[in-house]
N, C-alpha and C. Protein backbone atom coordinates (compact mmCIF):
# COMPACT_ATOMS: atom_id res chain seq x y z
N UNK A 1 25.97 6.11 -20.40
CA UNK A 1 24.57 5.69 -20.37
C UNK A 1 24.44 4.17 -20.39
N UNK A 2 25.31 3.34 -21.54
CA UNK A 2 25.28 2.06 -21.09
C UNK A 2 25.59 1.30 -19.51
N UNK A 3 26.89 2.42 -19.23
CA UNK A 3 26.85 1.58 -17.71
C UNK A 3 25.42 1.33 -16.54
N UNK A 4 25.28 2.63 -16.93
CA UNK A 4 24.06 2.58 -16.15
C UNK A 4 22.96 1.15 -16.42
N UNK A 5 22.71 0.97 -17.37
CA UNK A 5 21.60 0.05 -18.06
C UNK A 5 22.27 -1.38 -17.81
N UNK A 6 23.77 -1.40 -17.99
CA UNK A 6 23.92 -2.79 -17.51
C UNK A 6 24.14 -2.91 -16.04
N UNK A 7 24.17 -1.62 -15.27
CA UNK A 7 24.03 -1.92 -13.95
C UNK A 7 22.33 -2.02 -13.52
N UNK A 8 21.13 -1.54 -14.30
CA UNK A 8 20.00 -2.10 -13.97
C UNK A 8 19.59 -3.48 -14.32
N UNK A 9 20.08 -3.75 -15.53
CA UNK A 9 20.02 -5.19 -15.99
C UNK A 9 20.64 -6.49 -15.09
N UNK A 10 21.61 -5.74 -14.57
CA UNK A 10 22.35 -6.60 -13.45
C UNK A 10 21.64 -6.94 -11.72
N UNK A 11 21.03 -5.87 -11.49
CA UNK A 11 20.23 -5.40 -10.57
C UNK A 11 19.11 -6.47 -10.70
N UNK A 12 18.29 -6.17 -11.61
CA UNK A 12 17.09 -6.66 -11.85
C UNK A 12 17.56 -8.59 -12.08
N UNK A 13 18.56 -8.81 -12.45
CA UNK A 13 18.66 -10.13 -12.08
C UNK A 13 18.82 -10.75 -10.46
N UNK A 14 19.05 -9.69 -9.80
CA UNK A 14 19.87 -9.78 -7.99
C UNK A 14 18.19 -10.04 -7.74
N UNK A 15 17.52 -8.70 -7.93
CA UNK A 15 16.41 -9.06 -7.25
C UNK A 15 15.13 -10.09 -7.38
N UNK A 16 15.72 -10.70 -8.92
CA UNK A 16 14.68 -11.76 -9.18
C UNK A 16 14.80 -12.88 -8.08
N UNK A 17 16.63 -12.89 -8.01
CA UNK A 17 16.97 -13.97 -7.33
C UNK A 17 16.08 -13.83 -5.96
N UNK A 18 16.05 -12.91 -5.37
CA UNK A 18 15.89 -12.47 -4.21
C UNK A 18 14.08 -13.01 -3.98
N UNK A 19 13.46 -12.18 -5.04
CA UNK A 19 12.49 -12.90 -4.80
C UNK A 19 11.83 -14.66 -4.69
N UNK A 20 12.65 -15.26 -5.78
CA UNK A 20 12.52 -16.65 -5.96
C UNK A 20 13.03 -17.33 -4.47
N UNK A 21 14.58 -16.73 -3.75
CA UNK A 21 14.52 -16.84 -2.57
C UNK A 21 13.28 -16.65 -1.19
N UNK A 22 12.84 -15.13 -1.68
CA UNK A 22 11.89 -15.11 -0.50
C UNK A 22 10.45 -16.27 -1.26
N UNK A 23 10.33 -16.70 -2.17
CA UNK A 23 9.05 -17.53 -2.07
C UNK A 23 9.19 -18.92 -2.04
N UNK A 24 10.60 -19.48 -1.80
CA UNK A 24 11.12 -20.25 -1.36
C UNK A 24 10.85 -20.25 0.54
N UNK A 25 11.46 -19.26 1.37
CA UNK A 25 11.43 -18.93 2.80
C UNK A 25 9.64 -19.16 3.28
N UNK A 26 8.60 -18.98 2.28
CA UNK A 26 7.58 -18.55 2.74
C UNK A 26 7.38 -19.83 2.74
N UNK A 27 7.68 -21.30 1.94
CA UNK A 27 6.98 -22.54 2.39
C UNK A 27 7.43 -23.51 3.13
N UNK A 28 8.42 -22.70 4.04
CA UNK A 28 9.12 -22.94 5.50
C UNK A 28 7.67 -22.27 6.41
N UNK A 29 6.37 -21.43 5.99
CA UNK A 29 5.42 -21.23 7.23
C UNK A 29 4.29 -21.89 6.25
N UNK A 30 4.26 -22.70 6.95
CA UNK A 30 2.55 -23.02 6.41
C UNK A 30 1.42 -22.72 6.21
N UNK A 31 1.48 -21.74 7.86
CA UNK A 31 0.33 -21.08 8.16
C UNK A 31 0.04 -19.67 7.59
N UNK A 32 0.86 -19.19 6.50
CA UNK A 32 0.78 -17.85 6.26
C UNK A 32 -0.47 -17.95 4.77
N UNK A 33 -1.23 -16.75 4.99
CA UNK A 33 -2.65 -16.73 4.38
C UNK A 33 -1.95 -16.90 2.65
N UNK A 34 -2.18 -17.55 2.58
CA UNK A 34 -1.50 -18.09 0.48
C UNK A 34 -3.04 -16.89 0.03
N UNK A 35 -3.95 -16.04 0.15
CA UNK A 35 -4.38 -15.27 -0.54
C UNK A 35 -3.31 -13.94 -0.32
N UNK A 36 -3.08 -13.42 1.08
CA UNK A 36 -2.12 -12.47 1.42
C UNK A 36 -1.44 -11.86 -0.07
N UNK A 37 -1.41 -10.66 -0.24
CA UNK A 37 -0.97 -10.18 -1.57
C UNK A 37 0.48 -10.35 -1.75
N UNK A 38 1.00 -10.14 -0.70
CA UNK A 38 2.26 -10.49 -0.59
C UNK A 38 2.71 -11.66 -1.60
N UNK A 39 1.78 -13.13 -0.99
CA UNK A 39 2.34 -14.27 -1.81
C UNK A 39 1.82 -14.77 -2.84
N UNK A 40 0.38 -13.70 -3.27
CA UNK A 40 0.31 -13.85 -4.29
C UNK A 40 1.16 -13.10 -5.23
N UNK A 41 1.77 -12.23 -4.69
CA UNK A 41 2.95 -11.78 -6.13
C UNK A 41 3.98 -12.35 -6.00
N UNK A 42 4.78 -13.14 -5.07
CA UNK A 42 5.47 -14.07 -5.03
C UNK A 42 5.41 -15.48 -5.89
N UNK A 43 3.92 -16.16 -5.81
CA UNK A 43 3.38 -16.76 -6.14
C UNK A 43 3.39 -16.44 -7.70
N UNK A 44 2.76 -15.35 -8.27
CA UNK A 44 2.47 -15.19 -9.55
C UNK A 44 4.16 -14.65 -10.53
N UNK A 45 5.14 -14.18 -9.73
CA UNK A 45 6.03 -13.81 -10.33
C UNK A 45 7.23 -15.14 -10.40
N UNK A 46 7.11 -15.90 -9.90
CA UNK A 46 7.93 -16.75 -9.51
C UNK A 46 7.93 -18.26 -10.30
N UNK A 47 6.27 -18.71 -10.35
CA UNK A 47 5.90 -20.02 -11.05
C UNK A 47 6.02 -19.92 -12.30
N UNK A 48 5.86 -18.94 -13.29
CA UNK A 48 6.17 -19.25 -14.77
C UNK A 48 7.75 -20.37 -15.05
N UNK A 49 8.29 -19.68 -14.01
CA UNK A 49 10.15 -19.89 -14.62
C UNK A 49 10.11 -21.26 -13.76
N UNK A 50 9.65 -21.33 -12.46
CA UNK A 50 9.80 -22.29 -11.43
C UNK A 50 9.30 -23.84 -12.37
N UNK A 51 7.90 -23.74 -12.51
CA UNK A 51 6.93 -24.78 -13.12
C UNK A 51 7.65 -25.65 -13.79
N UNK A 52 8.33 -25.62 -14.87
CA UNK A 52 9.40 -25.94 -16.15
C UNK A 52 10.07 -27.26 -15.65
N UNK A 53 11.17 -26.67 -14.47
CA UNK A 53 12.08 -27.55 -14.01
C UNK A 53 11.71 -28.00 -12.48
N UNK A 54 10.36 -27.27 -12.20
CA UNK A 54 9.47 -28.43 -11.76
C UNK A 54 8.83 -29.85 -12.03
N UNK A 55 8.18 -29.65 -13.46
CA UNK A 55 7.62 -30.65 -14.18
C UNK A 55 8.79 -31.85 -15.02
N UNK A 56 10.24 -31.12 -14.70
CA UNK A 56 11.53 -31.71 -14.88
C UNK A 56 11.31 -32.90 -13.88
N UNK A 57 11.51 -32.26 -12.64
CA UNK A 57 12.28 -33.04 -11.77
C UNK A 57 11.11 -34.42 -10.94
N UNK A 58 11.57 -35.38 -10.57
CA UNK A 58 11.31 -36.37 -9.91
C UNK A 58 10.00 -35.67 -8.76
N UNK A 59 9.11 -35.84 -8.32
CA UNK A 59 8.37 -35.30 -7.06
C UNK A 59 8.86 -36.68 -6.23
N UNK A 60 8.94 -37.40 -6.16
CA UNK A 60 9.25 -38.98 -5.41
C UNK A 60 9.91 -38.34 -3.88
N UNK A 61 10.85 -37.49 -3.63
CA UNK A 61 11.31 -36.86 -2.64
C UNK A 61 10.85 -36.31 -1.55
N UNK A 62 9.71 -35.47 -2.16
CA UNK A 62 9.25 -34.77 -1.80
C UNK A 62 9.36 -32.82 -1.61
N UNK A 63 11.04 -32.91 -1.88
CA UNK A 63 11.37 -31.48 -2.03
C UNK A 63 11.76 -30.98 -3.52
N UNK A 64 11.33 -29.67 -3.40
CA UNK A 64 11.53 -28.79 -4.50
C UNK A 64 12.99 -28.90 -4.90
N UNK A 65 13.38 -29.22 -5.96
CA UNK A 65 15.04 -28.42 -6.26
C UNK A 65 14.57 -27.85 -7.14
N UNK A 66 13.83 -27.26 -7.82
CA UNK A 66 13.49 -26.30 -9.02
C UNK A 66 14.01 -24.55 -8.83
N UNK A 67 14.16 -24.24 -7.43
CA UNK A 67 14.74 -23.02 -7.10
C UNK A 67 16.21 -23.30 -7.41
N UNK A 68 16.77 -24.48 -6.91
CA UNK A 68 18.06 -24.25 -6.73
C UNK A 68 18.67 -24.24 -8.64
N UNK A 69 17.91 -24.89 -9.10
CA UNK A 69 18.42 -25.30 -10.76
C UNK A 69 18.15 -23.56 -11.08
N UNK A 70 17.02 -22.92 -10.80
CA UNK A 70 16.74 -21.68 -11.47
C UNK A 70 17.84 -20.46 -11.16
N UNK A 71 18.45 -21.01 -9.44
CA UNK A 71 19.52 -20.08 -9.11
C UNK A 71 20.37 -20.22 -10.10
N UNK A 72 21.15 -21.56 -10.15
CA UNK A 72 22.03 -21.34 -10.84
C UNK A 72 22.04 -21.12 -12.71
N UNK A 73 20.86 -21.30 -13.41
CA UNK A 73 20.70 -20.89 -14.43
C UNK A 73 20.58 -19.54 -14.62
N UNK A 74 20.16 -18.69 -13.84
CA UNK A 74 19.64 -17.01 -13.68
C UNK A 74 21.41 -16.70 -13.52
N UNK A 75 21.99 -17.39 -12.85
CA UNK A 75 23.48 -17.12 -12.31
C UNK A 75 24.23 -16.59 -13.48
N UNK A 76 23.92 -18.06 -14.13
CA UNK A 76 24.80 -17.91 -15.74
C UNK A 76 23.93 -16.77 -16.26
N UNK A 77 22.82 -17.10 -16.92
CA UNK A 77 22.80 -16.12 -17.94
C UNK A 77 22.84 -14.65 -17.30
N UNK A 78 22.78 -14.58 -16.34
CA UNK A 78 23.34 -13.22 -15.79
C UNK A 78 24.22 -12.96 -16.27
N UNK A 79 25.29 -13.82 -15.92
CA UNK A 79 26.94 -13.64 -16.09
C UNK A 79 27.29 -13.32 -17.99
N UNK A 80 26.50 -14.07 -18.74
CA UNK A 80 26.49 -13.91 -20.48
C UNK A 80 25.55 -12.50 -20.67
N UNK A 81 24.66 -12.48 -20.25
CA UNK A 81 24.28 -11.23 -20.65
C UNK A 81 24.83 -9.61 -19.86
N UNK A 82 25.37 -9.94 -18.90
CA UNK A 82 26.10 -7.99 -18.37
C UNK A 82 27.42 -8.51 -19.19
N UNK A 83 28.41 -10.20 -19.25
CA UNK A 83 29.62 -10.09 -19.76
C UNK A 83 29.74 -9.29 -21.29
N UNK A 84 28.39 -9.74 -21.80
CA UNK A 84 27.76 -9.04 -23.48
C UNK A 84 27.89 -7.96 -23.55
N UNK A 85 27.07 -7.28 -22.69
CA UNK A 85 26.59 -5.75 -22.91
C UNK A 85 28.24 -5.05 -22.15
N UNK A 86 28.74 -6.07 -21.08
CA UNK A 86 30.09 -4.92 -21.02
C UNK A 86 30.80 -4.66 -21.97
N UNK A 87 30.59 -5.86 -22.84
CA UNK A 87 31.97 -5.79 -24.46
C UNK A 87 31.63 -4.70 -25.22
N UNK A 88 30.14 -4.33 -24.78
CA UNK A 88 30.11 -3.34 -25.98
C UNK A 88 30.14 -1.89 -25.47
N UNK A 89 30.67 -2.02 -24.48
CA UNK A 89 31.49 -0.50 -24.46
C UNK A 89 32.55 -0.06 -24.54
């Protein structure tokens, strides 16, 4: 039963990534309707974690790195939390 749970726990980190990726892809179109439900759940699931190491980083550039810092932080604690829950089986 644990495997199972650390294979959803593991899961559910793939697809966060996935999403933070796709709402990343979407401001490569400009023209796509920002009410569209689509990006508002992109939009609403994405900025809590994004915002942070947004309000971190420099805007002077002009580009976001706040995805790329969140990839690789989600990376790790991925990696500490399934390495956790595997020890304990």
């Amino acid at each position: 039963m644990l495997e199972i749970f650390i294979l959803l726990v593991n899961r559910l980190f793939v697809v966060y990534q996935y999403i933070i990726l796709a709402r990343v892809l979407i401001t490569w179109f400009p023209n796509l309707d920002p009410t569209h439900p689509v990006v508002v759940f992109l939009y609403r699931a994405t900025e809590p974690v994004l915002r942070p190491f947004r309000n971190l980083m420099p805007t002077s550039t002009g580009i976001d790195f706040s995805p790329i810092i969140v990839f690789f932080l989600l990376r790790v604690v991925q990696q500490v939390v399934v390495t956790s829950l595997i020890r304990l089986l």
